[in-house]
Protein backbone atom coordinates (compact mmCIF):
# COMPACT_ATOMS: atom_id res chain seq x y z
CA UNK A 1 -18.27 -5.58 -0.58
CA UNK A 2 -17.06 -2.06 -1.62
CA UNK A 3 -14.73 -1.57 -4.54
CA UNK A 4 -11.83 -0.17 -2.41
CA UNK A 5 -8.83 -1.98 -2.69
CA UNK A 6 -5.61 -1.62 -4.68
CA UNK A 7 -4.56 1.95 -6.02
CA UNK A 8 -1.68 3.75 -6.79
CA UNK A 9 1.17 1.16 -6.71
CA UNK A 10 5.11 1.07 -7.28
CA UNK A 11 6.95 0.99 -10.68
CA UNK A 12 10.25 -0.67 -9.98
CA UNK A 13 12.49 0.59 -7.36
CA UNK A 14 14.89 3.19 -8.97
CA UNK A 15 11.95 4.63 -11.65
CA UNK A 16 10.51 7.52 -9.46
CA UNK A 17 8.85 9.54 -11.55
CA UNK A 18 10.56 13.19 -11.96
CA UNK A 19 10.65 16.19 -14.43
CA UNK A 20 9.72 15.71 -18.09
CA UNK A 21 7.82 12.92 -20.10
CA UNK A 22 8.36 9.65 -18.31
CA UNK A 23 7.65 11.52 -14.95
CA UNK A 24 4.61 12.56 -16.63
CA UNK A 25 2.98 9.59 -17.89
CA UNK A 26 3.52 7.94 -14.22
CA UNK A 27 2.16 10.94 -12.82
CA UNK A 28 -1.14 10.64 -14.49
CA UNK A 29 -1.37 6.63 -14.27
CA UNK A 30 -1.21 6.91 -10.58
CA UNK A 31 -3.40 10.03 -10.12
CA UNK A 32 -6.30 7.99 -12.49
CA UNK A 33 -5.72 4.62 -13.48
CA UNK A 34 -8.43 3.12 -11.58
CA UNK A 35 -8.05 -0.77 -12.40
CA UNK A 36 -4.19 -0.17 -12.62
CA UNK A 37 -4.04 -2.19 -16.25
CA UNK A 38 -1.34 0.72 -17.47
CA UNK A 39 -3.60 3.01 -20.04
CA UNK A 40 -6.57 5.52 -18.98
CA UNK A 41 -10.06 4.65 -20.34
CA UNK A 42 -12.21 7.92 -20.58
CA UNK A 43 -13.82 6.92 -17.49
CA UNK A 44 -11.06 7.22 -15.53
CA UNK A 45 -9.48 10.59 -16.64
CA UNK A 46 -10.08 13.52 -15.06
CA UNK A 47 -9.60 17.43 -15.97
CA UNK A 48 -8.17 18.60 -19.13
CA UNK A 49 -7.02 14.84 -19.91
CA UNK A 50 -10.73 13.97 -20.47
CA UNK A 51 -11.53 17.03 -21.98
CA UNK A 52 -9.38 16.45 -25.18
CA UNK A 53 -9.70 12.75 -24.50
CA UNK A 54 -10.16 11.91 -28.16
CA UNK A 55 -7.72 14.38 -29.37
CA UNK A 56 -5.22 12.81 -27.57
CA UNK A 57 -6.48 8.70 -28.78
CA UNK A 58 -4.38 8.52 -31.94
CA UNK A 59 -5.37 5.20 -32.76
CA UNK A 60 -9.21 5.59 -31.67
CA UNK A 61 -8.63 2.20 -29.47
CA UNK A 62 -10.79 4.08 -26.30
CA UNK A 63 -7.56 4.03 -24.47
CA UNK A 64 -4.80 6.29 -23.64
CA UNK A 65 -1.68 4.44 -23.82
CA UNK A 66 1.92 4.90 -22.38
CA UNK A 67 2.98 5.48 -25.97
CA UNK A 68 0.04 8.40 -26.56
CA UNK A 69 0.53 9.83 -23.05
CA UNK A 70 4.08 10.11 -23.55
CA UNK A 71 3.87 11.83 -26.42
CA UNK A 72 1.25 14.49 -24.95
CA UNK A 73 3.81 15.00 -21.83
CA UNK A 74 6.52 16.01 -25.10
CA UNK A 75 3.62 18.10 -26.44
CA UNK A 76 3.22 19.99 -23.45
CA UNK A 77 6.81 20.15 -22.65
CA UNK A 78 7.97 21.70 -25.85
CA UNK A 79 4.96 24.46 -25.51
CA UNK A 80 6.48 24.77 -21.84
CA UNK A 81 3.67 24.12 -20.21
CA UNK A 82 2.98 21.66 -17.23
CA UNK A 83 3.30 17.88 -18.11
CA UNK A 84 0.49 17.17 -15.49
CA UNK A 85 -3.03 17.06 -14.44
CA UNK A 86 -4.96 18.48 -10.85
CA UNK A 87 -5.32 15.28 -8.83
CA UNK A 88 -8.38 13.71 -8.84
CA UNK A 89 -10.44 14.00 -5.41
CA UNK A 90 -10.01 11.59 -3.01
CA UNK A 91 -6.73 10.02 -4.58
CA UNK A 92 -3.24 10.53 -4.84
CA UNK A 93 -3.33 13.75 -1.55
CA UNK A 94 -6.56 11.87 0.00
CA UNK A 95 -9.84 13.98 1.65
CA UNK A 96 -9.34 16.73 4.15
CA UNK A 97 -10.19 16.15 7.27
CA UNK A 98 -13.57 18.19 7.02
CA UNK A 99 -14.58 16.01 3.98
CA UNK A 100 -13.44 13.08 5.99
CA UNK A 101 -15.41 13.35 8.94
CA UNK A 102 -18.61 14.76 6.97
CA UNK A 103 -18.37 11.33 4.62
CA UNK A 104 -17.76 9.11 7.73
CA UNK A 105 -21.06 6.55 7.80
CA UNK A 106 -23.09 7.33 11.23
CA UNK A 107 -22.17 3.94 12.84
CA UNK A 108 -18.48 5.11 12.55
CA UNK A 109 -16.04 6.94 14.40
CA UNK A 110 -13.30 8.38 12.91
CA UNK A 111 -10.55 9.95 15.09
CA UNK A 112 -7.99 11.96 12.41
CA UNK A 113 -4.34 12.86 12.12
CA UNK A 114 -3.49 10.98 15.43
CA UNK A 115 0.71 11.33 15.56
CA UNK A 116 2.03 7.80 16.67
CA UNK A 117 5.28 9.32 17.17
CA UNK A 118 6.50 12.78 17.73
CA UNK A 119 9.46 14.95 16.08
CA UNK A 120 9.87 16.56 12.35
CA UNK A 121 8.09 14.90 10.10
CA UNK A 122 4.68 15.90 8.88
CA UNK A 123 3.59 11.91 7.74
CA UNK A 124 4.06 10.56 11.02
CA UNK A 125 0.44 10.45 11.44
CA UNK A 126 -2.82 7.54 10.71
CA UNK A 127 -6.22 8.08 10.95
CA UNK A 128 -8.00 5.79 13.15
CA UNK A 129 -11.96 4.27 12.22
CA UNK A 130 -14.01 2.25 14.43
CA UNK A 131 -17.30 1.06 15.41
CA UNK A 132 -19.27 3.74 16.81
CA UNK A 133 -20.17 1.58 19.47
CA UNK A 134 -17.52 -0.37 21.58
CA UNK A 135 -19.12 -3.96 21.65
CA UNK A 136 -18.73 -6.15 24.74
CA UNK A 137 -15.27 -7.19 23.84
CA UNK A 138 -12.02 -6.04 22.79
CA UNK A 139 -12.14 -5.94 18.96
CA UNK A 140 -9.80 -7.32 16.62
CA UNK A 141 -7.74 -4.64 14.30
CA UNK A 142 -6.72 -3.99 10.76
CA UNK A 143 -3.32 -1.66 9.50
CA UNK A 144 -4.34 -0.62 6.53
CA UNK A 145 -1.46 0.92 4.14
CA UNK A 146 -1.01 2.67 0.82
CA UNK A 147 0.93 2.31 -1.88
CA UNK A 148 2.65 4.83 -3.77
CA UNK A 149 5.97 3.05 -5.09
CA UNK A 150 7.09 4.17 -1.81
CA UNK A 151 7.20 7.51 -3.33
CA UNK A 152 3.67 8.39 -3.40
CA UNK A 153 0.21 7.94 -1.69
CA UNK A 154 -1.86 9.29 1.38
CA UNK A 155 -3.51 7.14 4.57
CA UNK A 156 -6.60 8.82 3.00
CA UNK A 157 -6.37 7.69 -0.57
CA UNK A 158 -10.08 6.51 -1.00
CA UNK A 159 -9.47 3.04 -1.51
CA UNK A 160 -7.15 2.59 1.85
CA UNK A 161 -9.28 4.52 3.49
CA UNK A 162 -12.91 3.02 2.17
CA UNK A 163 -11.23 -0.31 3.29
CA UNK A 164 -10.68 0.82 6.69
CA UNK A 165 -14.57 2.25 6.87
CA UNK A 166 -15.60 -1.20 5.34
CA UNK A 167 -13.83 -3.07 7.99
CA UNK A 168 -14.66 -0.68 11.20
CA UNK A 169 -18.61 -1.23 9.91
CA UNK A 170 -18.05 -5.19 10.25
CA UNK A 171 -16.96 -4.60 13.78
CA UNK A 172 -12.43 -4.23 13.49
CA UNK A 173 -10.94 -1.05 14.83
CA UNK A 174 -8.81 0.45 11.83
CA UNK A 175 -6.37 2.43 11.25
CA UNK A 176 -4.81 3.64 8.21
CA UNK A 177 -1.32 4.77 8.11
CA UNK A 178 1.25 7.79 6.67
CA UNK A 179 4.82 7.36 6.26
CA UNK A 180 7.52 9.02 5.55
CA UNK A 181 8.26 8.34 1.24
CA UNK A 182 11.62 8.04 -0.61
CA UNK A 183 11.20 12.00 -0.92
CA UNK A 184 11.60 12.88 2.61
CA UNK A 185 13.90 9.39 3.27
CA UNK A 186 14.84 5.76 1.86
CA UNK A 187 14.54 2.51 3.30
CA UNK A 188 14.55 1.52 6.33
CA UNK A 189 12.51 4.47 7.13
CA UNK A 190 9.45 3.56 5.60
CA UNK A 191 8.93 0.32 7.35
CA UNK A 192 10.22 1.87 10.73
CA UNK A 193 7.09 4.31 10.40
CA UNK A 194 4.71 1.35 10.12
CA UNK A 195 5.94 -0.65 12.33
CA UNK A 196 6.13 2.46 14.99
CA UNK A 197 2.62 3.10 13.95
CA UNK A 198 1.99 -0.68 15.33
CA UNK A 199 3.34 0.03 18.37
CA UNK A 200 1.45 3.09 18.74
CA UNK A 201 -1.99 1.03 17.98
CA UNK A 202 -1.28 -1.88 20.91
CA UNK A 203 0.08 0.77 23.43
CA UNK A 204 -3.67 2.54 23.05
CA UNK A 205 -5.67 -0.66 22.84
CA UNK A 206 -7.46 -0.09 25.51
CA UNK A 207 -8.09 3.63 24.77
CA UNK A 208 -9.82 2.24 21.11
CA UNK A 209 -11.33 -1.65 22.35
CA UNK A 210 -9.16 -3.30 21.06
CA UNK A 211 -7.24 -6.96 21.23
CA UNK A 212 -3.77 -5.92 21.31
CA UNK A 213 -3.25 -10.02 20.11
CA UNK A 214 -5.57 -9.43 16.81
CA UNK A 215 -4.38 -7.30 14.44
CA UNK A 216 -3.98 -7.96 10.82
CA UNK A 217 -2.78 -5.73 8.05
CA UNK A 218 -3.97 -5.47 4.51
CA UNK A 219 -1.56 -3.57 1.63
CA UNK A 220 -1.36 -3.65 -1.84
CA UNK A 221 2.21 -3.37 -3.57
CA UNK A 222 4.45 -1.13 -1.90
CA UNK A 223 1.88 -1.01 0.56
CA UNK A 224 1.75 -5.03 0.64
CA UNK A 225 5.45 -4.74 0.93
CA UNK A 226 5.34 -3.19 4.41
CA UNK A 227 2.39 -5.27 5.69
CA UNK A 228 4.90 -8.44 4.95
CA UNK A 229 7.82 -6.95 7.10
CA UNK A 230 5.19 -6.55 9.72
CA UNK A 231 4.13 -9.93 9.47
CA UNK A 232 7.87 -11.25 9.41
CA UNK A 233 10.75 -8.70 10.33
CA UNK A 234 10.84 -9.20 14.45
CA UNK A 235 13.20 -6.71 16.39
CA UNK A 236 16.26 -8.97 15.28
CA UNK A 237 16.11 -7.57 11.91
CA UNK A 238 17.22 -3.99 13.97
CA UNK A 239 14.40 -2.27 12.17
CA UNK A 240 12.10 -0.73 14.74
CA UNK A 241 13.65 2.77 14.28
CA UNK A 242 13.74 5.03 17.14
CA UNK A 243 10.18 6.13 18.12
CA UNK A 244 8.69 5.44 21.13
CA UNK A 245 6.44 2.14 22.36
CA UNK A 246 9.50 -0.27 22.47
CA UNK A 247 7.93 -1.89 25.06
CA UNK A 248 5.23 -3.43 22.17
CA UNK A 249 5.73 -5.42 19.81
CA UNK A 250 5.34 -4.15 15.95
CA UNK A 251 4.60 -7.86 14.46
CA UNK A 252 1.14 -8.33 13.15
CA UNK A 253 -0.79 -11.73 13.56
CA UNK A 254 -2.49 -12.11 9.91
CA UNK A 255 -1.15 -10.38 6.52
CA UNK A 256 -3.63 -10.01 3.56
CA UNK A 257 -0.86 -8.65 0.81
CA UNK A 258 -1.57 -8.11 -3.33
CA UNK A 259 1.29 -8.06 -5.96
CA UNK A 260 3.71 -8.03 -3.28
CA UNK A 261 7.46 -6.75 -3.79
CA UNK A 262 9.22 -9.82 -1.76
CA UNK A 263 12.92 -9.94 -3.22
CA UNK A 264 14.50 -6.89 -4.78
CA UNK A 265 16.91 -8.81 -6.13
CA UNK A 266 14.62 -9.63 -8.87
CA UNK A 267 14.15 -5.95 -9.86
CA UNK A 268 17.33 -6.45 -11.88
CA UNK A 269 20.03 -6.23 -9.68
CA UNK A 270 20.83 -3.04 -7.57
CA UNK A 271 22.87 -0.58 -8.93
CA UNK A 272 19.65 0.59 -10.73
CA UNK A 273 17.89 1.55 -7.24
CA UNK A 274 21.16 3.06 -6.04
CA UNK A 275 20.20 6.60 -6.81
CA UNK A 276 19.41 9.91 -4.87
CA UNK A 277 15.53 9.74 -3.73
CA UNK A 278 14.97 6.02 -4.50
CA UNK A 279 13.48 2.88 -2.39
CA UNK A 280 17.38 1.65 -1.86
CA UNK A 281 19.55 4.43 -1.81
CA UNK A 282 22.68 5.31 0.23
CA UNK A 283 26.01 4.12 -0.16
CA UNK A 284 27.42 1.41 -2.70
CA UNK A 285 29.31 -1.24 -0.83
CA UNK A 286 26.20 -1.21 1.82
CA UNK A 287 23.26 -1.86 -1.03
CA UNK A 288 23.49 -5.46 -0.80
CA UNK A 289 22.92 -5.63 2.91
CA UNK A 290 20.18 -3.49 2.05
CA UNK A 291 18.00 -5.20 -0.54
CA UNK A 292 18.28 -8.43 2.11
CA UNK A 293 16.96 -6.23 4.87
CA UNK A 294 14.18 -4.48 2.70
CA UNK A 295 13.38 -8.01 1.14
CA UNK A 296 10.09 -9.83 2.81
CA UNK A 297 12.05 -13.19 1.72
CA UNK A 298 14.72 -12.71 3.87
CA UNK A 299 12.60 -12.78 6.73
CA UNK A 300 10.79 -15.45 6.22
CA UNK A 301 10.25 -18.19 9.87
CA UNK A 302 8.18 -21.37 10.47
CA UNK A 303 6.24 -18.77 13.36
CA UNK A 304 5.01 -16.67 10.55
CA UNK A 305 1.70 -15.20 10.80
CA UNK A 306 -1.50 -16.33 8.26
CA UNK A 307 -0.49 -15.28 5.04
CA UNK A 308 -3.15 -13.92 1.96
CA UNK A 309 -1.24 -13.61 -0.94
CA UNK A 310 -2.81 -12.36 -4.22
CA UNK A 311 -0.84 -11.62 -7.07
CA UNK A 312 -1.83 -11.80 -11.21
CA UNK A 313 0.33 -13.80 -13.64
CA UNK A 314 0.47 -11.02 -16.24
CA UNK A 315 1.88 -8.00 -13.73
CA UNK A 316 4.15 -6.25 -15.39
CA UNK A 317 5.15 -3.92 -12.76
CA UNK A 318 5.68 -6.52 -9.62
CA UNK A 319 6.25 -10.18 -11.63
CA UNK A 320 3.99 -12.84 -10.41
CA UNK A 321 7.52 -14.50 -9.15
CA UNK A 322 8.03 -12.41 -6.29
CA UNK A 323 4.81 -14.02 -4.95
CA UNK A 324 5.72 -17.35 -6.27
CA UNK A 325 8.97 -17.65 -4.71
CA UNK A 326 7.63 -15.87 -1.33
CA UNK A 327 4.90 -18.39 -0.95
CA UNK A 328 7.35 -21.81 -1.62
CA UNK A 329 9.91 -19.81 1.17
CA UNK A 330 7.29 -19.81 3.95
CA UNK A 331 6.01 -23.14 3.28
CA UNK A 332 9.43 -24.55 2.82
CA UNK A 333 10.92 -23.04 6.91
CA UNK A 334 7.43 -24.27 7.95
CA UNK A 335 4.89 -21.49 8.43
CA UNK A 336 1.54 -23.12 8.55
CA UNK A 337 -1.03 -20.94 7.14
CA UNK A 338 -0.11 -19.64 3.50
CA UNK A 339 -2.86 -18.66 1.06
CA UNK A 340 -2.09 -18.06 -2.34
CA UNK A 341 -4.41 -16.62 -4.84
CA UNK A 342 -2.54 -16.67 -8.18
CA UNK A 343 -5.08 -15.09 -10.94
CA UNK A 344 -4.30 -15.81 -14.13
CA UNK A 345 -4.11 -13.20 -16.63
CA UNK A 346 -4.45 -10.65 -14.02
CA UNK A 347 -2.33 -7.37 -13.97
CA UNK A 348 -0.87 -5.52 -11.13
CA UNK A 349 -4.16 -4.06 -9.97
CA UNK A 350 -5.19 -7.72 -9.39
CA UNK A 351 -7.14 -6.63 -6.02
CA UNK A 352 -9.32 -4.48 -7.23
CA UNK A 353 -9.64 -6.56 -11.27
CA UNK A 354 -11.08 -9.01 -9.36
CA UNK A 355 -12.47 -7.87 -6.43
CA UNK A 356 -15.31 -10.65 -6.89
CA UNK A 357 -12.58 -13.14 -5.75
CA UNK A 358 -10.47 -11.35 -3.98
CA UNK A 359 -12.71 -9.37 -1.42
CA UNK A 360 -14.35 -12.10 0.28
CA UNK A 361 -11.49 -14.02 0.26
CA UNK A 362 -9.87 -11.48 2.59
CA UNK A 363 -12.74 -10.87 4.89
CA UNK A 364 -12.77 -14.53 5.42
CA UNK A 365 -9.36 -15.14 6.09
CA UNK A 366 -9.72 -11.66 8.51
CA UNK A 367 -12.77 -13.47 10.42
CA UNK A 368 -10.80 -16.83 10.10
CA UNK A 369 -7.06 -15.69 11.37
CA UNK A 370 -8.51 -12.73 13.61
CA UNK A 371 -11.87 -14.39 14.84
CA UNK A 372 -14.90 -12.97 14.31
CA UNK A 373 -15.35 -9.10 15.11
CA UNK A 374 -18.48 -8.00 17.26
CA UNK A 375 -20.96 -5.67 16.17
């Protein structure tokens, strides 16, 4: 199995980073911590940050922690220059397309920068990967999207989109998906996107081979998130947006999800996420209505699809309740099929910390819930 999965994931709603320190020090654990345990190992940085690696380890442990980045984000600040570090290839802004298709295995085909919907913004767009060869059958699918804290993240970050290659190589047609981030818009646009992007995918099944009534979706964190509402939030919850395929539906029929955010309520209340650019924001007296419509809980049915759930008892970002909770709420209305993988001692990068676990496990539930995918 490759090493793709889980990069790049949310701090709590309302803690986007921004100018000086703090902003910083989430800037560089998203651009290049790898196993997402909250310090850099040499390994992992990049650039200037592993240049003067040691300079920077005041207590010699081999890490870089919050406390030591922080204070080299004041260092830099108070010497005016930048508080950051050149993205590593291949993560936070993703390949090019040129890179893309020259990387692309030979028994893949990769179609790039399709636009599932059309108008003004530049994310509207996923990248699509599939067997080379169409197969006798339709194909089963896979939605494949980032994280990012919903503020962050690419369709091409390179362990989305090595998942997607993975997964078009055992015979699913893939696609991995951009939306539009807290930046550009707050909830519910993000979900809108991915669920338009669904649409998109089973209005061009047959274009791509494959079985509009077999697609899963695998996310991690903010991406795990939106795979949920796909799994749960039917047109009832008023959340489709207003791009085109209406005619299709946007539910998915298997969900593979890791350290999934499933009740913002326990992010500490709201008023914290009630701010310009974050997850929640708009108007006071409305938040409440929001963080039950952006919350995977409230959507919870005894017709929901296959569930996956992974999520590590010691994340500190996304607490292991949210998954607790969200697993006793679909068993308890009924839903039939709910896997929960609860890894002790396990941070927030849980997929990836264990991938030995954690990577078949989803391939078999994929060949289990979707049935097996042709070569």
């Amino acid at each position: 199995m490759a090493a793709w999965a889980g990069a790049e994931e949310p701090v709590a709603p309302g803690r986007e980073p921004g100018p000086g320190p703090s902003g910083a020090v989430d800037r560089w654990l998203t651009q290049m911590d790898r196993d997402e345990d909250g310090k850099l190992a040499k390994a992992e940085a990049a650039g200037m940050m592993a240049r003067f690696f040691e300079r920077n380890d005041a207590d010699q442990s081999g890490f870089l922690e919050k406390d030591e980045l922080a204070a080299l984000a004041r260092r830099l600040e108070e010497r005016g220059g930048p508080a950051r570090q050149r993205k590593p290839a291949g993560r936070q802004g993703g390949l090019s397309t040129s890179q893309l298709l020259k990387d692309a295995p030979d028994d893949v085909k990769v179609v790039p920068d399709l636009s599932y919907r059309e108008g003004g913004s530049k994310r509207w767009k996923l990248d699509l990967i599939m067997p080379r060869e169409n197969g006798d059958a339709p194909r089963p699918g896979i939605v494949f999207v980032h994280g990012g804290g919903w503020r962050s993240g690419d369709k091409r970050v390179r362990t989305f989109l090595d998942g997607a290659i993975d997964y078009a190589r055992k015979g699913y047609v893939c696609i991995t998906v951009n939306y539009r981030l807290t930046g550009e818009a707050p909830f519910p646009a993000c979900v809108e996107d991915v669920k338009n992007a669904v649409r998109w995918f089973r209005a061009h099944a047959e274009t791509y081979n494959l079985d509009p009534d077999r697609i899963g979706a695998y996310g991690n964190s903010a991406g795990a998130h939106l795979v949920a509402m796909l799994g749960l939030a039917g047109k009832e919850a008023g959340l489709e947006g207003d791009g085109p395929h209406q005619d299709q539906s946007s539910l998915v029929q298997a969900v593979c999800a890791s350290a999934t955010p499933t009740d913002f309520n326990l992010f500490g209340g709201g008023r914290s996420m009630n701010r310009p650019g974050a997850f929640l924001a708009g108007p006071e007296d409305g938040l409440e209505e929001r963080i039950r419509l952006a919350s995977p809980i409230s959507h919870v049915r005894e017709d929901a699809p296959p569930f996956l759930l992974v999520h590590g008892t010691k994340d500190s970002t996304v607490k292991v309740e949210h998954s607790d909770k969200f697993a006793a709420a679909l068993k308890a209305a009924g839903a039939k099929d709910v896997t929960y993988l609860r890894i002790e001692g396990a941070g927030h990068g849980v997929f990836n910390q264990h991938k030995a676990k954690t990577a078949p496990a989803m391939e078999t539930f994929f060949e289990r819930t979707l049935g097996t995918a042709g070569r």
